[in-house]
Each structure stands twice: as C-alpha cells, then as structure tokens.
Protein backbone atom coordinates (compact mmCIF):
# COMPACT_ATOMS: atom_id res chain seq x y z
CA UNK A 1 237.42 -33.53 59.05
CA UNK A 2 240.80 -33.48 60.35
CA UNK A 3 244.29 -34.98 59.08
CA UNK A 4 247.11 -34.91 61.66
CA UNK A 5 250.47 -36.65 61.32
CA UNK A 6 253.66 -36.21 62.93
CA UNK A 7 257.03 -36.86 60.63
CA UNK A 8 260.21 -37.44 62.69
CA UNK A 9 263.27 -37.32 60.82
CA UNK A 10 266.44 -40.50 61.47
CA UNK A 11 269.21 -41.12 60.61
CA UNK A 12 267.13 -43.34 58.10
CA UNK A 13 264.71 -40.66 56.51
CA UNK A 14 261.84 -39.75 58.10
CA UNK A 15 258.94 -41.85 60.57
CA UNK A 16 255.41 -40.88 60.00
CA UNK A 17 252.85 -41.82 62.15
CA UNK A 18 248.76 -40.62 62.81
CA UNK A 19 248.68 -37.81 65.38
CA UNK A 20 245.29 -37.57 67.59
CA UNK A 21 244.68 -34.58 68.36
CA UNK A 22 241.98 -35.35 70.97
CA UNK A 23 243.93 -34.48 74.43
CA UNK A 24 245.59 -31.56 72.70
CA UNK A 25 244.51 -28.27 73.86
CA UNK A 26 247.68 -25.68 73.25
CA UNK A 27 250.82 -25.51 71.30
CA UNK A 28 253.12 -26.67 74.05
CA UNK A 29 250.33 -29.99 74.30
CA UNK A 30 250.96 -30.44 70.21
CA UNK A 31 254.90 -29.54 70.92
CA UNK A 32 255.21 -32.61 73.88
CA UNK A 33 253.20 -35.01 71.25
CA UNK A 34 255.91 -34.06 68.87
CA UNK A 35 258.94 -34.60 71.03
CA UNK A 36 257.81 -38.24 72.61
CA UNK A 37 257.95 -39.08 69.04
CA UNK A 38 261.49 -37.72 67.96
CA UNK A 39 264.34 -39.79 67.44
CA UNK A 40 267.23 -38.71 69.54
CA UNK A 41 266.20 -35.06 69.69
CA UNK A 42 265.79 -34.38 65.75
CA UNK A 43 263.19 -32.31 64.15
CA UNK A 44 259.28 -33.55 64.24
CA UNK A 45 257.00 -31.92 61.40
CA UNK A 46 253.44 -32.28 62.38
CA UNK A 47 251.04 -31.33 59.53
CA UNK A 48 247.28 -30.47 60.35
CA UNK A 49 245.11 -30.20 57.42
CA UNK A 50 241.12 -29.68 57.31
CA UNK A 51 239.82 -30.64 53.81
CA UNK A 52 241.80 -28.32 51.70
CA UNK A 53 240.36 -25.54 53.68
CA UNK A 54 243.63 -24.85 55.28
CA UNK A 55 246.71 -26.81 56.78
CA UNK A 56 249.52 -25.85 59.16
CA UNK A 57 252.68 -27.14 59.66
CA UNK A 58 254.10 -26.75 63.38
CA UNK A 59 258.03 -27.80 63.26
CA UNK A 60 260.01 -28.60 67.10
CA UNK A 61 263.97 -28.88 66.79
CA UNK A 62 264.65 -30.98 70.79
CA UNK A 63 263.27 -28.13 73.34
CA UNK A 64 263.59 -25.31 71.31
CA UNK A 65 260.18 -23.37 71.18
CA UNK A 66 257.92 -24.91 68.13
CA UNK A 67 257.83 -22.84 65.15
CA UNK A 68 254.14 -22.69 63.04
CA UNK A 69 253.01 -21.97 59.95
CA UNK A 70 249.39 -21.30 58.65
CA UNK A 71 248.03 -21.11 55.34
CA UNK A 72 245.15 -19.48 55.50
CA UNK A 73 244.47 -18.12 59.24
CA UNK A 74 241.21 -16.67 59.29
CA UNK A 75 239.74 -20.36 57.50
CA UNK A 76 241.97 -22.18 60.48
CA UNK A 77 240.04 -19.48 62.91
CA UNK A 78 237.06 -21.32 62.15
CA UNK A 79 238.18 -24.65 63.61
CA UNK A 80 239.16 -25.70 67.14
CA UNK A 81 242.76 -26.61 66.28
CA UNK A 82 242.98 -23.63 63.98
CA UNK A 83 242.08 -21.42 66.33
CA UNK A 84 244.33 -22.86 68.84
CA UNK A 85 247.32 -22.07 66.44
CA UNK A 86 246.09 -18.53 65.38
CA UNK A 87 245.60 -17.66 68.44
CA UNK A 88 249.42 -18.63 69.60
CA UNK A 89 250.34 -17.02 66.99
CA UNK A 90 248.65 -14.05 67.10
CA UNK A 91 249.77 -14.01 71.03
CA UNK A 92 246.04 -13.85 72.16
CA UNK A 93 244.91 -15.63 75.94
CA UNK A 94 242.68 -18.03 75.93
CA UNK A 95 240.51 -16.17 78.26
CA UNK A 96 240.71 -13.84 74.97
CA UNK A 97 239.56 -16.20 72.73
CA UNK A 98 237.17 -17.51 75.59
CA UNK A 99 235.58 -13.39 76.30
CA UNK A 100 234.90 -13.43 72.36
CA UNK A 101 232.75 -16.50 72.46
CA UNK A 102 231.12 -15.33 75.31
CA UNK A 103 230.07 -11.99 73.77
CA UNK A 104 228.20 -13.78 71.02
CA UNK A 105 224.92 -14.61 70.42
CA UNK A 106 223.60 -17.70 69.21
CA UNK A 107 222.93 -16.48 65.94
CA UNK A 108 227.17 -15.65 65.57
CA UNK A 109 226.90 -11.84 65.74
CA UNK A 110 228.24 -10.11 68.99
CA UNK A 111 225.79 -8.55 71.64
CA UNK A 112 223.67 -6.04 70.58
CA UNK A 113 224.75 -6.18 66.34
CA UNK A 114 223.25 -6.33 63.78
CA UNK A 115 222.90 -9.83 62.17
CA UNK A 116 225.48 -9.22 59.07
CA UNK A 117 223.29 -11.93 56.91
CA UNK A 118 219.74 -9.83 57.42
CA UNK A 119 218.40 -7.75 54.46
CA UNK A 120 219.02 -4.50 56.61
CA UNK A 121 221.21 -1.73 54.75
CA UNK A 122 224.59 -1.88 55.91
CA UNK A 123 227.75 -0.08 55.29
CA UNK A 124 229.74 -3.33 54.51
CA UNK A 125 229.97 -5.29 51.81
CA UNK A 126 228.21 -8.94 52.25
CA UNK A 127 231.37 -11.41 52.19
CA UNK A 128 232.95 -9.32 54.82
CA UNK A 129 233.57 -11.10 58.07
CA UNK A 130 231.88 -10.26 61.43
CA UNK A 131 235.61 -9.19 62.38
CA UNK A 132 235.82 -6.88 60.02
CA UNK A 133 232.23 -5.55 60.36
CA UNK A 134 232.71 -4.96 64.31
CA UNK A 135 236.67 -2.98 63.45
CA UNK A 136 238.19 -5.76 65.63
CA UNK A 137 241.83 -7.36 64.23
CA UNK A 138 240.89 -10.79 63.82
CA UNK A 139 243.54 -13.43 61.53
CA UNK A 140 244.43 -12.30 57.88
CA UNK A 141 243.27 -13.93 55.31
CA UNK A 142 245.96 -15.66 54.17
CA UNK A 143 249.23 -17.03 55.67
CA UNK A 144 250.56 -16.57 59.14
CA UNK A 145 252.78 -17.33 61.11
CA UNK A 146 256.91 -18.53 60.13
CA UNK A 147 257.06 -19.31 56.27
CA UNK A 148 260.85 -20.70 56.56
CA UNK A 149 259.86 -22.69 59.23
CA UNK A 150 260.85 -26.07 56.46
CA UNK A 151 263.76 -23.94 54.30
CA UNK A 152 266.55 -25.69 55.78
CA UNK A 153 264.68 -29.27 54.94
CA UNK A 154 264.02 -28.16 51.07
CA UNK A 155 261.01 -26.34 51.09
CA UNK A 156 261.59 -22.45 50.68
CA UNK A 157 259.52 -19.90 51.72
CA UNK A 158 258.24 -18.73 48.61
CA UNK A 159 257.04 -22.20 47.75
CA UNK A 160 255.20 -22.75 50.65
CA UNK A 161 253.62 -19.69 50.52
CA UNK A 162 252.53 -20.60 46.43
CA UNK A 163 251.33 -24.36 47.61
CA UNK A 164 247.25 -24.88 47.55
CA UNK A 165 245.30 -27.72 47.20
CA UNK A 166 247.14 -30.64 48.36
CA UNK A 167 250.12 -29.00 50.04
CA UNK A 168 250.76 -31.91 52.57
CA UNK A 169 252.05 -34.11 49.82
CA UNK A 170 254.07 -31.81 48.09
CA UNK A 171 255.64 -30.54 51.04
CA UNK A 172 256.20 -34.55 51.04
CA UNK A 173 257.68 -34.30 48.29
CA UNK A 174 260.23 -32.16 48.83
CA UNK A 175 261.02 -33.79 52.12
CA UNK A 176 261.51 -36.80 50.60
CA UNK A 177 258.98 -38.82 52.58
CA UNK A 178 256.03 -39.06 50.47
CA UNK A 179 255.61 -42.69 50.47
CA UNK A 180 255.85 -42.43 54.39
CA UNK A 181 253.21 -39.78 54.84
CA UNK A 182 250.91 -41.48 52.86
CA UNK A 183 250.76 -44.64 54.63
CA UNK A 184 249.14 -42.79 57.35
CA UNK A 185 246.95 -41.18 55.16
C-alpha cells in the first residue's frame, strides 16, 4: 500500500494535498504532477512511502530538474514506483529495466539459474539477493539518491539519512507542516 502526497510551499506555509500516482509512469510524469500544483513557481515536496518499507522524497524548485531521495533502494526496487525512481536514479532505460523482467522466469530467478530458495548447495549465503547471486549491480541497500535534497528547508542530510520508521512526519516536522500532511493522511 502506497502513500503519496505532494506539499507546495506559499507564502502562507505549505499546501498538502493526496497525489495519485495512477497515470504516473517516469520522473518527469511525477515532476509535471508536482509543478501544476506549485504556487507561483515555489518548491513541491512529494513524499512516497510504502508501509515503512521505504519512502522517497522527490523535491522540484519551477523547471529545474527534480531532485530524489531514497531510503532504502533495493526495498523501493521491489515496487513499481520504487523502481521507477531507482531506476532514474541509477540512470538505467526502461528497456533496461524492461530486458531484466524479460529474462526471468516465473519462479523470479533469471534463465537458466538456479532457484536461490532450493535446498541445492550454493556458494551464497541464503538472504542474499538474486542480484547479488547473478554478480549484476542492482540498488544498494540503503539510501540513494540526493540526501540534501530538504537542507535548505530544515532537514539536514545527516538526519534524513538517521530517520526510520515514520520519516514522513518527522520530515513534517521539521518543515513545519505536520498538521497539513496529516490531513491527507
């Protein structure tokens, strides 16, 4: 389960409002949604979470190019919008992404593996990912992507890099919008 909201900062504070992410495909889709809902050109925060799993934060200043932040990219990996963001970030096509699907089988492992859950003897140890197991560079397991991306707005880069559990409020917190956020909650 998804949580998407977009905060645009006023004159007044900030303006939160639900974000559906159902048309949105890429970053610059996420990035348009974002500026139709600025106020006079100022910076939108859009925060996608999936149940404390991981969240990201994706911040666009007027045209400039949108800057994201991950907290845990190999859990986002796992998720359609997650993936769409790692993969940005991570500067891999979609045709990429799209050839890696494609070489799986049903059962997850790639053509002509091993299954990596099977009782066989392998040379890796079990909680390993099938990225991992195969040599390929799939996301880290942990953050990616710009960490100072909210510095400017009170929320340093060491702190968001410590924040777990529910980050989205106290990222809220230090914004000063709270209240705002969770109404659309």
């Amino acid at each position: 389960m998804y949580f998407a909201a977009l905060l645009a900062r006023t004159e007044d504070g900030w303006e939160a409002s639900d974000t559906e992410l159902d048309d949105v495909e890429t970053l610059t889709d996420l990035a348009d949604l974002a500026r139709e809902a600025a106020v006079d050109d100022d910076t939108v925060v859009a925060f996608i979470e999936q149940e404390d799993a991981w969240f990201g934060v994706i911040r666009v200043d007027g045209e400039d190019d949108p800057r994201v932040f991950l907290s845990n990219a190999a859990a986002a990996a796992k998720s359609s919008y997650g993936a769409m963001l790692t993969d940005e970030l991570l500067g891999r096509e979609e045709d990429d992404a799209a050839d890696d699907l494609d070489s799986l089988d049903l059962d997850g492992t790639e053509d002509g593996e091993p299954d990596p859950d099977d009782n066989n003897d392998h040379d890796h140890a079990p909680d390993e990912s099938l990225d991992a197991v195969n040599g390929s560079d799939g996301p880290p397991r942990g953050p990616l992507g710009d960490a100072a991306l909210l510095a400017d707005l009170g929320v340093s880069e060491q702190e968001l890099l410590a924040l777990d559990g529910d980050a989205l409020s106290t990222i809220a917190d230090s914004l000063g919008c709270t209240e705002v956020l969770e109404a659309v909650r």
